[in-house]
Protein backbone atom coordinates (compact mmCIF):
# COMPACT_ATOMS: atom_id res chain seq x y z
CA UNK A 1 103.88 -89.44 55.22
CA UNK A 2 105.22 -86.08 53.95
CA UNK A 3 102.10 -83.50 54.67
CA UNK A 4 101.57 -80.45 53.23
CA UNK A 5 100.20 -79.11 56.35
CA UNK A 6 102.81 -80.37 58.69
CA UNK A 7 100.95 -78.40 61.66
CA UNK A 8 97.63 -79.51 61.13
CA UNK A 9 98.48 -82.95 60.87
CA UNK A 10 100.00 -82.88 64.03
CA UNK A 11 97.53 -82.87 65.52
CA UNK A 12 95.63 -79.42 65.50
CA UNK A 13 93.36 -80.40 62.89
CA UNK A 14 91.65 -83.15 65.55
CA UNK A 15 91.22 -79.46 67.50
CA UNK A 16 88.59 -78.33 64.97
CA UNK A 17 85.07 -78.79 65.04
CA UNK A 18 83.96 -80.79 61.94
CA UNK A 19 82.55 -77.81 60.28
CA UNK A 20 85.59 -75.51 60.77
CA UNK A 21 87.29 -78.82 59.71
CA UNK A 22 84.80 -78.89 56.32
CA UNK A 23 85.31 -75.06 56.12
CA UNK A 24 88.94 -75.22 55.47
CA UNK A 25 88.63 -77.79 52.88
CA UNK A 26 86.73 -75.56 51.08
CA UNK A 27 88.81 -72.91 51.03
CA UNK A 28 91.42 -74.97 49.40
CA UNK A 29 88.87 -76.52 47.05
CA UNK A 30 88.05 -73.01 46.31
CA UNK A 31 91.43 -71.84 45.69
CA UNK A 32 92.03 -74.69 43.45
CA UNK A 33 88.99 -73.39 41.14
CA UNK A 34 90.08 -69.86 41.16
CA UNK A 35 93.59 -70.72 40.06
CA UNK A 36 91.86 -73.05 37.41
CA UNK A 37 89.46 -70.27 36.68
CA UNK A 38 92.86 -68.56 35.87
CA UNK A 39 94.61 -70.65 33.96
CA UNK A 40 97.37 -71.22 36.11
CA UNK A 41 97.55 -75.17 36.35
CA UNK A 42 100.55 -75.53 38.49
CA UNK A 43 98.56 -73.59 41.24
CA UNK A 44 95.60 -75.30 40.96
CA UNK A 45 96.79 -78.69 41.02
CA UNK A 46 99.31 -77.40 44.51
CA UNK A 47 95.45 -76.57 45.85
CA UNK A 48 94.16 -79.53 45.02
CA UNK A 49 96.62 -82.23 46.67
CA UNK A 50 96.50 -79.66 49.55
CA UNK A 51 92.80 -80.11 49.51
CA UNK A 52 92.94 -83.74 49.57
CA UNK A 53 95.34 -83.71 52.58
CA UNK A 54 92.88 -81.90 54.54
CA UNK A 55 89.89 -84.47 53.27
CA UNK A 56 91.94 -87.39 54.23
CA UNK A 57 92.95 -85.78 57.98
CA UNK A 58 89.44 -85.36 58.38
CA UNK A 59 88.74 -89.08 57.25
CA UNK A 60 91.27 -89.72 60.32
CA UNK A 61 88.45 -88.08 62.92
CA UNK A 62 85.51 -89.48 61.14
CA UNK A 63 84.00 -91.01 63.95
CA UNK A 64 80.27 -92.50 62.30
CA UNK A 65 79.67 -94.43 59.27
CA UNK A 66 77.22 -91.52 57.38
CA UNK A 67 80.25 -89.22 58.16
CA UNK A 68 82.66 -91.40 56.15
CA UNK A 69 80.91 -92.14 53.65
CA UNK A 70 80.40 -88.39 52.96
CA UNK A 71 83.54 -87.57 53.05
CA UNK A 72 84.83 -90.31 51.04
CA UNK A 73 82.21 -89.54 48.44
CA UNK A 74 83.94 -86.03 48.68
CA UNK A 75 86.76 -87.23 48.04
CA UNK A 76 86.17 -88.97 44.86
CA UNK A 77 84.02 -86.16 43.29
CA UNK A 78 87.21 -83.61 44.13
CA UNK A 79 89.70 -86.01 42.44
CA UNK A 80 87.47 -87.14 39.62
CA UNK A 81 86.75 -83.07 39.15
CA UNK A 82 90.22 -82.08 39.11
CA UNK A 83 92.12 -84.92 37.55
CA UNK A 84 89.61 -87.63 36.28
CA UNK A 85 86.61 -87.56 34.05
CA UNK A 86 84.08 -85.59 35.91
CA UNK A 87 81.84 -88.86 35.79
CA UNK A 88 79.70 -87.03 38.94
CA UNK A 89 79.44 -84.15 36.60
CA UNK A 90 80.80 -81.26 39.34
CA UNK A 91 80.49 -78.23 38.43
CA UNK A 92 82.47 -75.16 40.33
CA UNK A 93 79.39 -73.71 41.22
CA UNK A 94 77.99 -76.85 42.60
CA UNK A 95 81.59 -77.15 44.46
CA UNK A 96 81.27 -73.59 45.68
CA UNK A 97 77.46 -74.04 47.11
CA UNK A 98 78.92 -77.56 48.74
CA UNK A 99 81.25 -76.49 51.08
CA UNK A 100 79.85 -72.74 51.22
CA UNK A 101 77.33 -74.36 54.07
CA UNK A 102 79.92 -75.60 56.02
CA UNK A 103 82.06 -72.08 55.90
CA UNK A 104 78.56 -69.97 57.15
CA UNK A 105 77.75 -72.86 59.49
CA UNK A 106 81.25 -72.30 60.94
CA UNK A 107 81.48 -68.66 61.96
CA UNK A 108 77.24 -68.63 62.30
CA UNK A 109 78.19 -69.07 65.65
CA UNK A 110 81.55 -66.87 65.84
């Protein structure tokens, strides 16, 4: 597979914690809505895929049921908010509070 983030998937994503892991996700998910927020489409979709890369490496660690289930419920609302139908009915703000948790529960401890 051709990855985005050819580092990461080399194995230093398996390094981070789950929330640091989370965390980063939302930073791309978050980039993706600010470059939508701008108009700039070409950005935002660039965000997006790399978004998904970084769901699906975390998919790879998923070590318990719950856990990937979450995160391939995640998965679906991100695509279906950025390129389907919205049929979960996403909002940015309800993005933003998602994966703001996981960002604060990251460095809570830094």
């Amino acid at each position: 597979m051709n990855y985005l983030h050819k580092e990461l998937a080399d194995g230093r994503w398996r390094k981070l914690s789950f929330l640091e892991q989370m965390a980063n996700v939302g930073s791309e998910v978050g980039r993706a809505l600010n470059w939508q927020k701008k108009g700039n489409s070409a950005s935002c979709r660039k965000a997006y895929e790399r978004s998904l890369e970084l769901i699906d490496l975390t998919l790879e660690n998923a070590a318990t049921f719950p856990r990937l289930k979450e995160l391939s419920r995640l998965r679906e609302a991100v695509a279906d908010y950025f390129s389907g139908e919205n049929t979960f009915k996403s909002t940015e703000s309800s993005l933003r509070k998602y994966f703001d948790n996981f960002a604060y529960a990251a460095r809570k401890d830094r």
